[in-house]
N, C-alpha and C. Protein backbone atom coordinates (compact mmCIF):
# COMPACT_ATOMS: atom_id res chain seq x y z
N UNK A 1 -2.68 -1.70 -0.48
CA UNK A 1 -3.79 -2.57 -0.80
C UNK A 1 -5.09 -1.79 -0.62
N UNK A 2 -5.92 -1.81 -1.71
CA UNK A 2 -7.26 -0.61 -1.61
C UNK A 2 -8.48 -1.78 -2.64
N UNK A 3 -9.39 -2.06 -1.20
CA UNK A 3 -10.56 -2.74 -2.01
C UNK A 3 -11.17 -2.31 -3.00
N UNK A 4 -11.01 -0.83 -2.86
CA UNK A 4 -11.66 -0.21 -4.37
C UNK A 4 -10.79 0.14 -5.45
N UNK A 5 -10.68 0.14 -6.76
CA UNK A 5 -9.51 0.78 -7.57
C UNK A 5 -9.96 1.96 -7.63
N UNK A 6 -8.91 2.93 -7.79
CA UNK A 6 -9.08 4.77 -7.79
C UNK A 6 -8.89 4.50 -9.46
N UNK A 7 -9.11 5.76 -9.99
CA UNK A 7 -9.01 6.22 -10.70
C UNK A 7 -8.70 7.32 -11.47
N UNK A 8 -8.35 8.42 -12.43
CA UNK A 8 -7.93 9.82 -12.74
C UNK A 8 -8.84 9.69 -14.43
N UNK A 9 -9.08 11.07 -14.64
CA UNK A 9 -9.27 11.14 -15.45
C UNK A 9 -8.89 13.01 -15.67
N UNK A 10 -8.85 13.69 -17.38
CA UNK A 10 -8.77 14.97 -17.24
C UNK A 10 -9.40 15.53 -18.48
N UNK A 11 -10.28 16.50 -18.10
CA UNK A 11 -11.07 17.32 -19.19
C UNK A 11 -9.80 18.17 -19.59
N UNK A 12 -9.81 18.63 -20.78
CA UNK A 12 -8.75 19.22 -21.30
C UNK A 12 -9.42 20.59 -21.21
N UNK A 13 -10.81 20.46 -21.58
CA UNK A 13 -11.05 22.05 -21.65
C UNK A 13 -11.15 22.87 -20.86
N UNK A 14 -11.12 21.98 -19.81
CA UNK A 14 -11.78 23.23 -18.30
C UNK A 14 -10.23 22.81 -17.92
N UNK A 15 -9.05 21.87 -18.06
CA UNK A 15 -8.57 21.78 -16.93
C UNK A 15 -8.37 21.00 -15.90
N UNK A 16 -9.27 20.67 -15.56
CA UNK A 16 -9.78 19.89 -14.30
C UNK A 16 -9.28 18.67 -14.54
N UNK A 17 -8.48 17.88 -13.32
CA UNK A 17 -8.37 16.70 -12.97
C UNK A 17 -9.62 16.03 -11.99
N UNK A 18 -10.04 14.57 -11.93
CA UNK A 18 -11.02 14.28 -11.18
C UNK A 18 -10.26 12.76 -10.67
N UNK A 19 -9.88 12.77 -9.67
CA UNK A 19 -9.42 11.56 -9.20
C UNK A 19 -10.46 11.20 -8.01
N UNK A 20 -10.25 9.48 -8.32
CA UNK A 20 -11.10 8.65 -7.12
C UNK A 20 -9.89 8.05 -6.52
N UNK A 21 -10.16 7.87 -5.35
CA UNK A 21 -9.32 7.08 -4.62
C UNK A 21 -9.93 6.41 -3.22
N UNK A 22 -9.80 5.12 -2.95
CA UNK A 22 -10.15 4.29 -2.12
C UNK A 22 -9.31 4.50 -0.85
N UNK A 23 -8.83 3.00 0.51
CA UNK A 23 -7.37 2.62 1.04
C UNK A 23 -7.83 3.65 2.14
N UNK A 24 -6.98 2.96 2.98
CA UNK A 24 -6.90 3.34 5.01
C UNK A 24 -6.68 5.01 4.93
N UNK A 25 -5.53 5.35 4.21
CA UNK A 25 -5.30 6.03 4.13
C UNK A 25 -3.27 6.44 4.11
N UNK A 26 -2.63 7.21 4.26
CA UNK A 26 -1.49 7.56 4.33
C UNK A 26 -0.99 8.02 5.46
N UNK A 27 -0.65 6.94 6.01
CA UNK A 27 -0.25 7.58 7.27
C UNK A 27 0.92 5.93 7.97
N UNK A 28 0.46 4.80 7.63
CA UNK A 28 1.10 3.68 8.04
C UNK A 28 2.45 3.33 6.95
N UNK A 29 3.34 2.48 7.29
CA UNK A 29 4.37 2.47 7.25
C UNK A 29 3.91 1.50 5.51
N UNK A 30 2.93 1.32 5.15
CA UNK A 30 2.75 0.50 3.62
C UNK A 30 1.01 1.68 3.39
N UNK A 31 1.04 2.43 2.44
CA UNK A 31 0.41 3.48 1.96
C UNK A 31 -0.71 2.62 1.01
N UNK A 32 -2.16 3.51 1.66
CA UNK A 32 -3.27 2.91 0.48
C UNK A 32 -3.78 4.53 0.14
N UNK A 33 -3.71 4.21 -1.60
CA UNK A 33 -4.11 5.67 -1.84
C UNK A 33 -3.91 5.60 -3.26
N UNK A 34 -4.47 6.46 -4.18
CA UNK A 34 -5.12 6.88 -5.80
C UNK A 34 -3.48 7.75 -5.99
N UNK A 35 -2.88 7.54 -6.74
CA UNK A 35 -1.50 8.93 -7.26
C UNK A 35 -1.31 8.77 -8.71
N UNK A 36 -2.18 10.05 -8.93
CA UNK A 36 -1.57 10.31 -10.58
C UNK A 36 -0.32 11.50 -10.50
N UNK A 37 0.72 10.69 -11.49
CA UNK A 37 2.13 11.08 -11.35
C UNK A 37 2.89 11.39 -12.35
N UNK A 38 4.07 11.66 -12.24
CA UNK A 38 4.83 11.79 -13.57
C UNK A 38 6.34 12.11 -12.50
N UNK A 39 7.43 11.54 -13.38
CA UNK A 39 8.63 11.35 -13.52
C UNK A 39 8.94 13.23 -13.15
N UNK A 40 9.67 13.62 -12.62
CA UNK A 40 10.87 15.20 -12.75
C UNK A 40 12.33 14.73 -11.83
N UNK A 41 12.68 14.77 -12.43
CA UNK A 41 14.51 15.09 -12.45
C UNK A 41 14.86 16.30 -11.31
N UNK A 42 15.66 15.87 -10.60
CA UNK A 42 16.17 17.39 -10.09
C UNK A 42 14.99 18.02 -9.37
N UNK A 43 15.43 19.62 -9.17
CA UNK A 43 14.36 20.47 -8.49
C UNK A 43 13.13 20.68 -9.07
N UNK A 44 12.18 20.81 -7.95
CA UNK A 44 11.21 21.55 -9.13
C UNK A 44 9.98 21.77 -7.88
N UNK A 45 8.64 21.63 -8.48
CA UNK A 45 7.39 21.95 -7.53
C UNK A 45 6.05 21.61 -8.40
N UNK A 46 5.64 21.31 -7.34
CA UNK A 46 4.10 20.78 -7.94
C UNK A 46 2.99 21.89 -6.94
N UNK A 47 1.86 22.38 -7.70
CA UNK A 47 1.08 22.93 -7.12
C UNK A 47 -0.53 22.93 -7.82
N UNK A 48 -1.46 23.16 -6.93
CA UNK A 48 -2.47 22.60 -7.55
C UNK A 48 -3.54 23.35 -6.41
N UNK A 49 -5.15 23.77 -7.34
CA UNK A 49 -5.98 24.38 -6.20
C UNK A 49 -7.44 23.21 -6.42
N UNK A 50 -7.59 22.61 -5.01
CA UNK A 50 -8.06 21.37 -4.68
C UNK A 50 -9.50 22.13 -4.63
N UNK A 51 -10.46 21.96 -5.41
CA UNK A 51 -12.05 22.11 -5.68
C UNK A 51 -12.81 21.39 -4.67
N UNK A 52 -12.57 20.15 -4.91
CA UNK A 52 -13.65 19.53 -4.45
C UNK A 52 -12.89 18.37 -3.63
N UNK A 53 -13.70 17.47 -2.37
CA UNK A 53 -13.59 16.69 -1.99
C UNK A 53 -14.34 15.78 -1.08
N UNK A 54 -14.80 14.55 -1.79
CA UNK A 54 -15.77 13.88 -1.00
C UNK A 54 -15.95 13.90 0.33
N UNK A 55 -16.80 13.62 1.57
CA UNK A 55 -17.02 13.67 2.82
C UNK A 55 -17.01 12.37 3.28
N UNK A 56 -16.09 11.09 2.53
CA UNK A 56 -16.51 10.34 3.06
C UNK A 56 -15.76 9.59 4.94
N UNK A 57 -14.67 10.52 5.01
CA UNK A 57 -13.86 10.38 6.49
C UNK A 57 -13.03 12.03 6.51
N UNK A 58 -13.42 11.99 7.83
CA UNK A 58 -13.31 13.24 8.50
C UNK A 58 -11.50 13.52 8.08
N UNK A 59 -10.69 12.33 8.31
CA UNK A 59 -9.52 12.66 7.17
C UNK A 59 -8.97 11.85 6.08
N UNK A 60 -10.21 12.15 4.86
CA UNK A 60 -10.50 11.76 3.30
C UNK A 60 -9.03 12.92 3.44
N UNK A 61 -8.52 12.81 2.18
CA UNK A 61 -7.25 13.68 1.75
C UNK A 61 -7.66 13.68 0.40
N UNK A 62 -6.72 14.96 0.09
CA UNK A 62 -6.77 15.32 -1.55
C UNK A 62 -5.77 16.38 -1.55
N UNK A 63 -4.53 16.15 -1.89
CA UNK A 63 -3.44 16.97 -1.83
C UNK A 63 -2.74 16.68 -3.39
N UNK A 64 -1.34 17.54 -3.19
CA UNK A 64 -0.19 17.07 -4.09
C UNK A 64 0.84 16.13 -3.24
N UNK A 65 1.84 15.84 -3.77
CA UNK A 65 2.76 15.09 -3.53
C UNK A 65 3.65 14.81 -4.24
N UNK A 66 5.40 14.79 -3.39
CA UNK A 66 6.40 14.12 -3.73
C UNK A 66 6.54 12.84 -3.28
N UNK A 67 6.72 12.12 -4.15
CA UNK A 67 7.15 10.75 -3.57
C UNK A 67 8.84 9.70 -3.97
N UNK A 68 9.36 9.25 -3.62
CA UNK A 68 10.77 8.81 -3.84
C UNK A 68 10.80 7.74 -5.01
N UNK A 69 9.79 7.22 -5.03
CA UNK A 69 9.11 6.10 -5.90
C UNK A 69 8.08 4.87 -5.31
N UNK A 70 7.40 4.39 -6.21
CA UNK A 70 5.82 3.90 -6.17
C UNK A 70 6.13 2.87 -5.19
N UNK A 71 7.07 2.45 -3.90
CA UNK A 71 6.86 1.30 -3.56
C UNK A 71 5.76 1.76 -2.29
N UNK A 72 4.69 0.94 -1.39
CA UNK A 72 4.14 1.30 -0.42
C UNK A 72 4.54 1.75 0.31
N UNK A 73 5.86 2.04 0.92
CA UNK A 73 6.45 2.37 2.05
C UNK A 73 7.59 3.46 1.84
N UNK A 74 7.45 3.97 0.57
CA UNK A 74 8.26 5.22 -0.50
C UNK A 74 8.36 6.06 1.00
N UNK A 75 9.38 6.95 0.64
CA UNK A 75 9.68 8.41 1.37
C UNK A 75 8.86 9.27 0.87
N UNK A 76 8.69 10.37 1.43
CA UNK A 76 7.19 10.75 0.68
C UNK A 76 7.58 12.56 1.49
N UNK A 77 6.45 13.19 0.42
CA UNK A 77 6.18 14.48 1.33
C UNK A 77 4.51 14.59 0.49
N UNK A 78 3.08 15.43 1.42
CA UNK A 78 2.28 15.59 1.03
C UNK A 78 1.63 16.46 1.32
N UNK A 79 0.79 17.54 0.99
CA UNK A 79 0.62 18.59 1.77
C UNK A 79 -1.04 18.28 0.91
N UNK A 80 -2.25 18.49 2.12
CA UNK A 80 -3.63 17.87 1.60
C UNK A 80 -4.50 18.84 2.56
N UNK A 81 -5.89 18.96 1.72
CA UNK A 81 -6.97 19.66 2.17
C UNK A 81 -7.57 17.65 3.07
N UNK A 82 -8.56 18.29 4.07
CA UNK A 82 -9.49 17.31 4.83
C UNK A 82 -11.05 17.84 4.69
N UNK A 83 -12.07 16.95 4.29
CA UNK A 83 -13.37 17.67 4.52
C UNK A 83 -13.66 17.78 5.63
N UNK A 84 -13.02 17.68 7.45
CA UNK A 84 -13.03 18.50 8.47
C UNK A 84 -12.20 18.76 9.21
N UNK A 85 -10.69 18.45 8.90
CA UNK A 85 -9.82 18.55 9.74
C UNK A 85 -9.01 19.46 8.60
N UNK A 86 -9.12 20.67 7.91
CA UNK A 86 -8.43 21.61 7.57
C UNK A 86 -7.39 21.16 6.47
N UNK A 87 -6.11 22.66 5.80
CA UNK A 87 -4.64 21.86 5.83
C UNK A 87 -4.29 21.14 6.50
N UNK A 88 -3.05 20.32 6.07
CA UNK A 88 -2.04 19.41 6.72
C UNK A 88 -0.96 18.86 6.24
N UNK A 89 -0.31 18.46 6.83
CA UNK A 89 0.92 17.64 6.09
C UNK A 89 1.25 15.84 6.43
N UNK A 90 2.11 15.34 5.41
CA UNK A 90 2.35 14.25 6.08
C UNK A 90 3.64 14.29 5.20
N UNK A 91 4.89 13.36 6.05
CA UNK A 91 5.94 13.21 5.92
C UNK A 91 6.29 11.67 6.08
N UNK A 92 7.06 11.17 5.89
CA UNK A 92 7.93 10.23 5.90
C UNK A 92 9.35 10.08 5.61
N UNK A 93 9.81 10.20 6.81
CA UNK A 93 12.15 10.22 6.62
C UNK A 93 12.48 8.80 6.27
N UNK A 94 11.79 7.92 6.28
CA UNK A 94 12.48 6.41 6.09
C UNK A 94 11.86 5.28 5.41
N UNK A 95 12.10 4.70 4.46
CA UNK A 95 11.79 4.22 3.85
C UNK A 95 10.76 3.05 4.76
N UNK A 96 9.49 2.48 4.67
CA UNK A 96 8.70 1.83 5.51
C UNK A 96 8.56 2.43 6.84
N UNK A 97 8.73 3.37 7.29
CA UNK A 97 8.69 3.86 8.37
C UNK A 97 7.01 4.32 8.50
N UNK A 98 6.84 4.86 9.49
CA UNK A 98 5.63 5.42 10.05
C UNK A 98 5.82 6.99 9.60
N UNK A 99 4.76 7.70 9.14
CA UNK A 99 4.61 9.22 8.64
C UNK A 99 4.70 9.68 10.07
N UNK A 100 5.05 11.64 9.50
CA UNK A 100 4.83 12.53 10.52
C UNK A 100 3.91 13.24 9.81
N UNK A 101 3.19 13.83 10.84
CA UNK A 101 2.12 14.54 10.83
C UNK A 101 2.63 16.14 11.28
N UNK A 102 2.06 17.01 10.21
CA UNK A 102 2.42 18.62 10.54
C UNK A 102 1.05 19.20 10.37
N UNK A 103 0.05 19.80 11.31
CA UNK A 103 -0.85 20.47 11.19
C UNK A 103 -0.74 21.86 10.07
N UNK A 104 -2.01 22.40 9.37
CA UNK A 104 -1.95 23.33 8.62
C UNK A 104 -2.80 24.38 9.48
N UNK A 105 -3.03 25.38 8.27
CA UNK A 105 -4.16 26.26 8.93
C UNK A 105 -5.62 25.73 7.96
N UNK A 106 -6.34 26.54 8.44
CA UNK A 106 -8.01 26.23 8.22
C UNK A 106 -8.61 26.37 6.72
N UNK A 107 -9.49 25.25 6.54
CA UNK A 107 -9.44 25.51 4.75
C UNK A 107 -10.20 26.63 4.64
N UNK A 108 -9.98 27.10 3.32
CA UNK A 108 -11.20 28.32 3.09
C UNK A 108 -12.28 27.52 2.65
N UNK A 109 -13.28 29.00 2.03
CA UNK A 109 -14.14 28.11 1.61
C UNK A 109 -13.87 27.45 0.27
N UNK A 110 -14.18 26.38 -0.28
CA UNK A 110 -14.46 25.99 -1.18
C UNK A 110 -14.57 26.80 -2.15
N UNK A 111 -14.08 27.08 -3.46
CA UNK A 111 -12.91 25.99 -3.95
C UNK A 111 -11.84 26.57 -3.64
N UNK A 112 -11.21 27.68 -2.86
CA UNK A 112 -10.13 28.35 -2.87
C UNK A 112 -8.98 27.92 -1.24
N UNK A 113 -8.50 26.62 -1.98
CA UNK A 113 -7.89 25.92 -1.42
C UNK A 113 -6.74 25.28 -2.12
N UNK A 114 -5.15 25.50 -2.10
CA UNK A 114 -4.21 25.68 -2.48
C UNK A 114 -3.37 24.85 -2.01
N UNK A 115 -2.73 23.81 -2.71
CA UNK A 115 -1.63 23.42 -2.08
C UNK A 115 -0.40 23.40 -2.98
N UNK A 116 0.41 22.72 -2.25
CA UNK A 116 2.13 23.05 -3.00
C UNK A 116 3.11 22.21 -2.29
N UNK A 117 4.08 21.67 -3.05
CA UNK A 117 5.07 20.80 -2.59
C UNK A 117 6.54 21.17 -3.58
N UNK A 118 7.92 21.79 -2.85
CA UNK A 118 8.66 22.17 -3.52
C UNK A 118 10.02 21.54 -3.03
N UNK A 119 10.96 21.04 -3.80
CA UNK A 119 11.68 20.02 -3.61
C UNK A 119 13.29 21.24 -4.18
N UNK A 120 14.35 21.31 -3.31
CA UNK A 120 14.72 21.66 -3.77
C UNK A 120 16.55 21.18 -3.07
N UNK A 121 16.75 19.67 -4.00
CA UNK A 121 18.26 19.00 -3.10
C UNK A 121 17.35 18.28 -2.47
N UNK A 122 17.75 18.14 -1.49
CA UNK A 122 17.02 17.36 -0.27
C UNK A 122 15.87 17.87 0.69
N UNK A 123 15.64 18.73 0.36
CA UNK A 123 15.08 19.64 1.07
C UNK A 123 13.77 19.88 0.69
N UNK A 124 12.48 19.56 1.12
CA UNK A 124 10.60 19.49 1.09
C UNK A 124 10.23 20.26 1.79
N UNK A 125 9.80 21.02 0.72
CA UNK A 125 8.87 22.33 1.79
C UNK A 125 7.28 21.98 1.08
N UNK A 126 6.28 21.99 2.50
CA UNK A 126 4.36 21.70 2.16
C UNK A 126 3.98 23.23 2.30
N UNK A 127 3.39 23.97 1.19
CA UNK A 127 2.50 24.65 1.34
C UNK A 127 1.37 24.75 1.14
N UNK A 128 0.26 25.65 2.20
CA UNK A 128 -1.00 25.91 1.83
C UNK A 128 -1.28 27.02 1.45
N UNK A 129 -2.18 27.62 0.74
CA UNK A 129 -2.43 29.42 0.58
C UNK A 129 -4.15 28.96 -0.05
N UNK A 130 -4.50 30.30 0.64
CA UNK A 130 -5.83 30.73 0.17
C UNK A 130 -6.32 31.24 -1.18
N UNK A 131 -5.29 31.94 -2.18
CA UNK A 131 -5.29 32.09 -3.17
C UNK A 131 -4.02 31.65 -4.55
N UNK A 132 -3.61 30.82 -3.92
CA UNK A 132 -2.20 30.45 -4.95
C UNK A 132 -1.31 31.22 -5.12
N UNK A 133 -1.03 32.37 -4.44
CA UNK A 133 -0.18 33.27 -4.24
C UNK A 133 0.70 33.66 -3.27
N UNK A 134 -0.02 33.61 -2.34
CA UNK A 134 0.64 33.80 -0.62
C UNK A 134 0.66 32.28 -0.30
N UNK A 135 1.58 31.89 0.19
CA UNK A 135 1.86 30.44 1.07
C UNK A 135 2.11 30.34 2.13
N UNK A 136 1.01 29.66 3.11
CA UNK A 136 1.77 29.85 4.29
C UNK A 136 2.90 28.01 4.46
N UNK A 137 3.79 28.19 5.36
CA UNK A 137 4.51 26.66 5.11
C UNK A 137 4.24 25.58 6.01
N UNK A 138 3.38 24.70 5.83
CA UNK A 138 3.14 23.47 6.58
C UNK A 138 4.47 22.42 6.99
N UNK A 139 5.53 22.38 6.43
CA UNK A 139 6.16 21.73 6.96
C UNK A 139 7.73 21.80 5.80
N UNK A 140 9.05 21.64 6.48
CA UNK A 140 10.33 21.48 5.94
C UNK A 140 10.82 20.65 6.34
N UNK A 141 11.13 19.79 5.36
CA UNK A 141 11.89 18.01 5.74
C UNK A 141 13.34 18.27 5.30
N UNK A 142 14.36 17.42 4.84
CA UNK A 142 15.04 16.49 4.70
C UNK A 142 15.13 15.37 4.49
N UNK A 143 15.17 14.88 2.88
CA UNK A 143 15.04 13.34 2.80
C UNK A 143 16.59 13.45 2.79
N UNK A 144 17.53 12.55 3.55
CA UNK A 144 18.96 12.37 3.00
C UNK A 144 18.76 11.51 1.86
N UNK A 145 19.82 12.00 1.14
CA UNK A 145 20.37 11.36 -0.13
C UNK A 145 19.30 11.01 -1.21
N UNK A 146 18.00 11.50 -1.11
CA UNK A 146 16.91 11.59 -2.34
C UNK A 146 17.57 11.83 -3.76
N UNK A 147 16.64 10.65 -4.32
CA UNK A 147 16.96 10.26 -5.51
C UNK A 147 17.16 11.40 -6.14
N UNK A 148 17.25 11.62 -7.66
CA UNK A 148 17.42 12.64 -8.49
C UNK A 148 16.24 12.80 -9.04
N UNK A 149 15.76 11.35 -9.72
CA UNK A 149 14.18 11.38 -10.25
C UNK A 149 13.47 10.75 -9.40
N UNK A 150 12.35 11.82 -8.89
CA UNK A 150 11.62 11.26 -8.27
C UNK A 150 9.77 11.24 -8.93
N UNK A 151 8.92 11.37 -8.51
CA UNK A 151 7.32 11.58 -8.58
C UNK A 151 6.57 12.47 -8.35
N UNK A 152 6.43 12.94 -9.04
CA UNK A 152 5.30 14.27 -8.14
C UNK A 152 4.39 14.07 -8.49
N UNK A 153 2.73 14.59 -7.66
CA UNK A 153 1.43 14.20 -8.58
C UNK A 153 0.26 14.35 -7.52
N UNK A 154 -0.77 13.96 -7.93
CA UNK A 154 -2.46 14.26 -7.20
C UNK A 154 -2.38 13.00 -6.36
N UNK A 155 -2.60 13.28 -4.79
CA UNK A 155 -3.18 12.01 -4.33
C UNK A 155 -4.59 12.40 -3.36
N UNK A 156 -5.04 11.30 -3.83
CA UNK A 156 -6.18 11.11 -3.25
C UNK A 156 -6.65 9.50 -2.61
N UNK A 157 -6.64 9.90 -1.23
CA UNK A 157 -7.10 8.61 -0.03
C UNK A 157 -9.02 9.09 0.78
N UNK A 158 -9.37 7.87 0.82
CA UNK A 158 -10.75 8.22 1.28
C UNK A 158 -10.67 8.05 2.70
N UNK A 159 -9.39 7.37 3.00
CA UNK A 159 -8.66 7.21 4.85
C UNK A 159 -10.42 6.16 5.02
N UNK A 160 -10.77 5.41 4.45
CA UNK A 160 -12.02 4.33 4.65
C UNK A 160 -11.69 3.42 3.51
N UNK A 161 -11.11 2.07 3.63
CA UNK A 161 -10.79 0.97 2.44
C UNK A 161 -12.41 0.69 1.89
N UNK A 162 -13.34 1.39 2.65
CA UNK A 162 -14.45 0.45 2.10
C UNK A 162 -15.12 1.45 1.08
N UNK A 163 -14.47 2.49 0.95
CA UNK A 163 -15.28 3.73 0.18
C UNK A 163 -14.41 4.36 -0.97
N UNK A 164 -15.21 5.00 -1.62
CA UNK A 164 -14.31 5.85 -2.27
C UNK A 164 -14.43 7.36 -2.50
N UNK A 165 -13.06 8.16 -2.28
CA UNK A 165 -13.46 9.76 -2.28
C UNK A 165 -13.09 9.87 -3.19
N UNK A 166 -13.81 11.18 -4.01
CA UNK A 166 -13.28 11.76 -5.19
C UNK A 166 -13.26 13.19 -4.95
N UNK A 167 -11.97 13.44 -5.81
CA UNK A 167 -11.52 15.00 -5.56
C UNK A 167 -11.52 15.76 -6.77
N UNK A 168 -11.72 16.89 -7.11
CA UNK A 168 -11.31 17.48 -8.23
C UNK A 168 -10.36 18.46 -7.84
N UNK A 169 -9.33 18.83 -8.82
CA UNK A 169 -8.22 19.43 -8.56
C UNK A 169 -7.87 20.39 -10.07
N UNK A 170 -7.89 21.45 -9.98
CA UNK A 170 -7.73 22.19 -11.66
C UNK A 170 -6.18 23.07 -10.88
N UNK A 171 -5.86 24.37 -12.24
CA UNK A 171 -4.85 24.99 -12.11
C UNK A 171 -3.44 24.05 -11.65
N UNK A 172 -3.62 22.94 -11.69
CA UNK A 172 -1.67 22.11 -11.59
C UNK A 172 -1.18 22.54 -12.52
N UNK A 173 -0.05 22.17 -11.94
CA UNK A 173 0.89 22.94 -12.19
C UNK A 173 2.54 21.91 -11.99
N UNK A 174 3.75 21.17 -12.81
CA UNK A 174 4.28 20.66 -12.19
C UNK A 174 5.51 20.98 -12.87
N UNK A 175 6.77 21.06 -12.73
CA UNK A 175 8.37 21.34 -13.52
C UNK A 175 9.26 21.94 -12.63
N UNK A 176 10.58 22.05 -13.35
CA UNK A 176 11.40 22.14 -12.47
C UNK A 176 11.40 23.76 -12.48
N UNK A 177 10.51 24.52 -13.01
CA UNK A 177 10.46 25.94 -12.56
C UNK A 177 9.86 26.49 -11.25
N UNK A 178 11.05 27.16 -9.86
CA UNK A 178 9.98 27.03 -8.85
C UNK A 178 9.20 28.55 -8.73
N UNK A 179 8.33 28.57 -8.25
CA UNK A 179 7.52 30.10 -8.50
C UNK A 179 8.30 30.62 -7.48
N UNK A 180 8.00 31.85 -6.82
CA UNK A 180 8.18 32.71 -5.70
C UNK A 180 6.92 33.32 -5.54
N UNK A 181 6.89 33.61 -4.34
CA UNK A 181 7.62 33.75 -3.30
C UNK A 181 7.44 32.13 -2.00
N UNK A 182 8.45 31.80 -1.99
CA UNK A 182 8.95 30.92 -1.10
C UNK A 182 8.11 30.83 0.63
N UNK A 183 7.10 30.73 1.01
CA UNK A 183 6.82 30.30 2.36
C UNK A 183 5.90 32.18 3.08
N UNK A 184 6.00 32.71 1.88
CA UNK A 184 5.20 34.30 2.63
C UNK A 184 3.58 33.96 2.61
N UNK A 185 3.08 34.83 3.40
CA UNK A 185 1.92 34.68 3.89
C UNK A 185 1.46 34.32 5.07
């Protein structure tokens, strides 16, 4: 539930995605938050270098994400820049359950801020990297028995229902091709 509606939009020429997103944030056991998405089958990875992001709560988010499907309380993996609390991760093993929290390392500066989410079986790995190349790994889950098709996509939470952050996000990237190198950096 998000008093404000988010929104997405995408310039084709530059690239650039620009999502708004309202809602508490992602972290309670029923999720308020902006996710532009799309359907993948099987393995694959989503990655994306996060530009910009409003200041409006110290943890506003603007990451990628897997999710199990759109219900509030989905299984989830997310790996997100903060305008002061750095990388990070958030997890969820159970359907309505309460997230886990995996600290990252420190954002760079602006815009060279990287994230990544790679799904491969059951198995969620969050990365961050400074240049989209080197990754360091924020976190490795286990969803048991995860669907086949699941969601991957941009989310953006302002972690304040009364506001709204907007993020820009260019270079995504999403399919079942996974890059390498796997967790170096």
């Amino acid at each position: 539930n998000v008093v404000n509606t988010g929104g997405t939009s995408f310039n084709s020429t530059s690239g650039v995605y620009t999502i708004n997103g309202s809602g508490d944030g992602i972290y309670q056991g029923a999720d308020a938050f902006h996710f532009a998405s799309t359907s993948l089958n099987g393995d694959g990875e989503i990655k994306a270098r996060v530009t910009s992001l409003t200041n409006t709560n110290a943890w506003s988010k603007a990451g990628v994400m897997i999710r199990e499907d759109l219900t509030t309380g989905s299984r989830f993996g997310l790996v997100f820049v903060t305008p002061q609390n750095g990388f990070a991760g958030n997890y969820r093993l159970t359907a309505g359950g309460m997230r886990e929290f995996a600290p990252g390392p420190s954002l760079n500066a602006a815009p060279n801020n990287w994230v990544r989410i790679v799904r491969s079986g059951n198995v969620v790995n969050g990365y961050a990297s400074a240049n989209g190349s080197s990754w360091a790994q924020v976190f490795s889950v286990s969803l048991t028995n995860l669907a086949t098709t699941v969601r991957f996509g941009l989310a953006v939470t302002a972690s304040d229902n009364s506001q709204i952050a907007t993020a820009t996000f260019d270079n995504v990237t999403v399919g079942n091709t996974i890059s390498a190198p796997l967790g170096s950096g």
